[in-house]
Protein backbone atom coordinates (compact mmCIF):
# COMPACT_ATOMS: atom_id res chain seq x y z
CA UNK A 1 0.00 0.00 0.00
CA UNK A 2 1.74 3.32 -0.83
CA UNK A 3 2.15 5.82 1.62
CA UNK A 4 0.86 9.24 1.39
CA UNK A 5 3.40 12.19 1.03
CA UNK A 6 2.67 14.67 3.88
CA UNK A 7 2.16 18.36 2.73
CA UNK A 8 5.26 20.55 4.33
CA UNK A 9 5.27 24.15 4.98
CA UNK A 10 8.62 25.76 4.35
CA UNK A 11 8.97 28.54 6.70
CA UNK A 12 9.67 30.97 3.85
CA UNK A 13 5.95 30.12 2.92
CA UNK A 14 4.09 30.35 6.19
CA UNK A 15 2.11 33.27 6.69
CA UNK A 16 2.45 33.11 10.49
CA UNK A 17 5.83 33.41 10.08
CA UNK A 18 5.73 36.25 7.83
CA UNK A 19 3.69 38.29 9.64
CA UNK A 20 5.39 37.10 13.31
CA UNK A 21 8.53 38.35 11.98
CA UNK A 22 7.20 41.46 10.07
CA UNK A 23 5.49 42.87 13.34
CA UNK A 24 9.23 42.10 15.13
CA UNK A 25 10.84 44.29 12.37
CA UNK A 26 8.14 47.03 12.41
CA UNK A 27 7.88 47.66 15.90
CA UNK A 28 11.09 49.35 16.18
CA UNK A 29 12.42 48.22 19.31
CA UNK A 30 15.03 45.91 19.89
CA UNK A 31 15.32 42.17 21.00
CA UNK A 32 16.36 42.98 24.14
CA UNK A 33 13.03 44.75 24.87
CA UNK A 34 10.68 43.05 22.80
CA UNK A 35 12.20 40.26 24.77
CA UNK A 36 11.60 42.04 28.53
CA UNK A 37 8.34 43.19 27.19
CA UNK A 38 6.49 39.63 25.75
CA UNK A 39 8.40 37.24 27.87
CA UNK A 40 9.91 35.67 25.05
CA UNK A 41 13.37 34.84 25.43
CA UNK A 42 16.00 37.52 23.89
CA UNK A 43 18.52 34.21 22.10
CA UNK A 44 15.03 32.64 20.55
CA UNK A 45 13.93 36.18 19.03
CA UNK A 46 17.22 36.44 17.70
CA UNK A 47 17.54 33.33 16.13
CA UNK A 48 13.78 33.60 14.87
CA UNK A 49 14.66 36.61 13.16
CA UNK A 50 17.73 35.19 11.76
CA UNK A 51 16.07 32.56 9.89
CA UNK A 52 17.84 29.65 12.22
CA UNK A 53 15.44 28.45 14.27
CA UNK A 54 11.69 28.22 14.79
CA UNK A 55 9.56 29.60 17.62
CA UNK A 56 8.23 26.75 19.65
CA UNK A 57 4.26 27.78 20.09
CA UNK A 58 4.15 28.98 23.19
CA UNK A 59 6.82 31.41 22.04
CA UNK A 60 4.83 32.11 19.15
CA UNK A 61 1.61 33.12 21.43
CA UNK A 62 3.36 34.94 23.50
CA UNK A 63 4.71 37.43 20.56
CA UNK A 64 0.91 37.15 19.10
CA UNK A 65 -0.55 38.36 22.27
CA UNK A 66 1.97 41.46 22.41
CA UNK A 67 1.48 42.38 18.98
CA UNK A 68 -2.42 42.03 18.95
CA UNK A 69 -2.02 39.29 15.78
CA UNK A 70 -4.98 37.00 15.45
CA UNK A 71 -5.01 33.84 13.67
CA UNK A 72 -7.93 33.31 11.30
CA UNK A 73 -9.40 29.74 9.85
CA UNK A 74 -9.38 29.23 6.28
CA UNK A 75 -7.55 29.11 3.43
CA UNK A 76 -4.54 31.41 2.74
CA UNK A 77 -4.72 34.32 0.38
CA UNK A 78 -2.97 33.62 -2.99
CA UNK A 79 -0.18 36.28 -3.98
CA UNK A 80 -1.56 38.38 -6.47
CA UNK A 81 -0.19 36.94 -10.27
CA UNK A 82 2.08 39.70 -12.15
């Protein structure tokens, strides 16, 4: 019986991700404080941001709390074709 591929998300493609670490960038304030501030610790922001490590979830509800970031159910929106 063949086995079913699972469907992978690359983080480059998740929009969680994307807008987690567009809200870091946008806010202005650094690590450190964004860090104090969300209880999320200052090496795991940094590596986040750096594109070398994930946010375990709790991490990631922490920073979703903070930055008033919902997540909604359905479908993604498609990028727009050129």
């Amino acid at each position: 019986m063949p086995v079913a591929k699972k469907k992978t998300v690359s983080p480059e493609d998740s929009p969680l991700i994307g807008q987690l670490k567009a809200a870091i960038r946008e806010s202005g304030i650094s690590l450190n404080e964004l860090a104090k501030r969300s209880g999320v610790h200052n090496s795991q922001l940094s590596r986040f941001v750096r594109g070398e490590h994930d946010l375990s979830l709790s991490a990631a509800e922490k920073l979703m709390v903070y930055f008033d970031l919902k997540v909604m159910p359905g479908k993604p929106a498609q990028p727009a074709k050129p």
